[in-house]
Protein backbone atom coordinates (compact mmCIF):
# COMPACT_ATOMS: atom_id res chain seq x y z
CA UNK A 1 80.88 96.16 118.65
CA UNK A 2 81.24 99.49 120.74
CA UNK A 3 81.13 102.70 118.99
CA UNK A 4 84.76 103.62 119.76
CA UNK A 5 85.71 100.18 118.94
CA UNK A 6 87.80 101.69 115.90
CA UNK A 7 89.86 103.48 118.28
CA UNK A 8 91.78 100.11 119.19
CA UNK A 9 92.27 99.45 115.81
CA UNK A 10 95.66 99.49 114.11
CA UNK A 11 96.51 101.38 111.32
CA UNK A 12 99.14 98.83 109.67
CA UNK A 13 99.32 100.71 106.08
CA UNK A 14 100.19 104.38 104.94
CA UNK A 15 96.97 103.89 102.67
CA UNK A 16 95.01 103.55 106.03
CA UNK A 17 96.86 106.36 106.80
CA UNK A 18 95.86 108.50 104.14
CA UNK A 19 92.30 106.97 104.51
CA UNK A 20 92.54 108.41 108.11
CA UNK A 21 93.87 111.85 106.97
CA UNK A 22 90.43 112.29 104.70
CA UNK A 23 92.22 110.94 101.83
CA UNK A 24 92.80 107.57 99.54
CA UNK A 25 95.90 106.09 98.81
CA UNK A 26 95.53 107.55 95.27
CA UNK A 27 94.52 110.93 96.87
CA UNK A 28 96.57 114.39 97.20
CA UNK A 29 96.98 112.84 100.76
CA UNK A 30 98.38 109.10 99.46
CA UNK A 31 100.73 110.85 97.40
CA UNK A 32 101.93 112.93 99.49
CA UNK A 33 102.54 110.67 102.08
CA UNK A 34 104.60 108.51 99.71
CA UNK A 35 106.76 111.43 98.68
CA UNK A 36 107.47 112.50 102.26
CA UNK A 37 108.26 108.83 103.07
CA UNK A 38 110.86 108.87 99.74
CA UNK A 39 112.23 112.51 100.45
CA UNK A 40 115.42 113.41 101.41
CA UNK A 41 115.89 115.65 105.08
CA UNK A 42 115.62 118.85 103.13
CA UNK A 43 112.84 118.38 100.96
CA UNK A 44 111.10 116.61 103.80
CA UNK A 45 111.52 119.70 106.32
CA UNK A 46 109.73 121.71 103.08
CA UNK A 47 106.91 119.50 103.15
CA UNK A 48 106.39 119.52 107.00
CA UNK A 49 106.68 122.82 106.85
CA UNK A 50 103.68 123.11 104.27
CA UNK A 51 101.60 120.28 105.29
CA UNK A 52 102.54 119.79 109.62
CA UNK A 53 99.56 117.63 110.28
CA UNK A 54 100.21 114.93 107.82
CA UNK A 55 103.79 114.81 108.55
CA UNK A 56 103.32 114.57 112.10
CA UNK A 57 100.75 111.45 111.49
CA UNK A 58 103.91 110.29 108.97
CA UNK A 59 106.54 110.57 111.87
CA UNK A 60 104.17 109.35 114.35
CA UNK A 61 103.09 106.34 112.12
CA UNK A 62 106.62 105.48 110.82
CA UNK A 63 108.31 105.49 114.62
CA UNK A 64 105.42 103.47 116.25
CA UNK A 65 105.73 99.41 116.78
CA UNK A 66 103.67 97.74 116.57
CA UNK A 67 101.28 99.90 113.97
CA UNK A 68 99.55 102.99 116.22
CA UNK A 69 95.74 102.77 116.49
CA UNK A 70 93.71 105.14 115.06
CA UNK A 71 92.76 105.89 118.56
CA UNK A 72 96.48 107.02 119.39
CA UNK A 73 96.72 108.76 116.47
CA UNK A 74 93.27 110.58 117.39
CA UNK A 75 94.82 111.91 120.41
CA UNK A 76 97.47 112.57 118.96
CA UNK A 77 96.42 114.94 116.08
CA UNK A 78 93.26 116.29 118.13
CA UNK A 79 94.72 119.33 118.85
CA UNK A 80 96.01 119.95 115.08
């Protein structure tokens, strides 16, 4: 399999998202990905506000179908 192979893989799961974001579904990052996902508009402009990359993976992840690859998601974030 080609090194960049994971780039075509999809990311089906907010715990591979919070895997991809350096954390574990049990993780600060799992967590808060789960309370930004249950959050109403305020509270979830606070959050963004105080953690923009991992919201924009949320928004990004939650709008895609099917699943985005962690490839798209790559590109996505690489300038965060």
């Amino acid at each position: 399999m080609p090194a960049d192979a994971w780039r075509d893989t999809p990311m089906p799961t907010l715990d591979e998202l919070a895997l991809y974001l350096g954390g574990s579904p049990t993780s600060f990052t799992g967590q808060l990905l789960q309370l930004m996902c249950k959050a109403d508009y305020g509270n979830l402009a606070r959050l963004a506000a105080a953690y923009p990359r991992e919201a924009k993976a949320l928004k990004t992840w939650q709008g895609a179908d099917p699943a985005p690859t962690f490839g798209q998601l790559a590109d996505l974030l690489s300038g965060d």
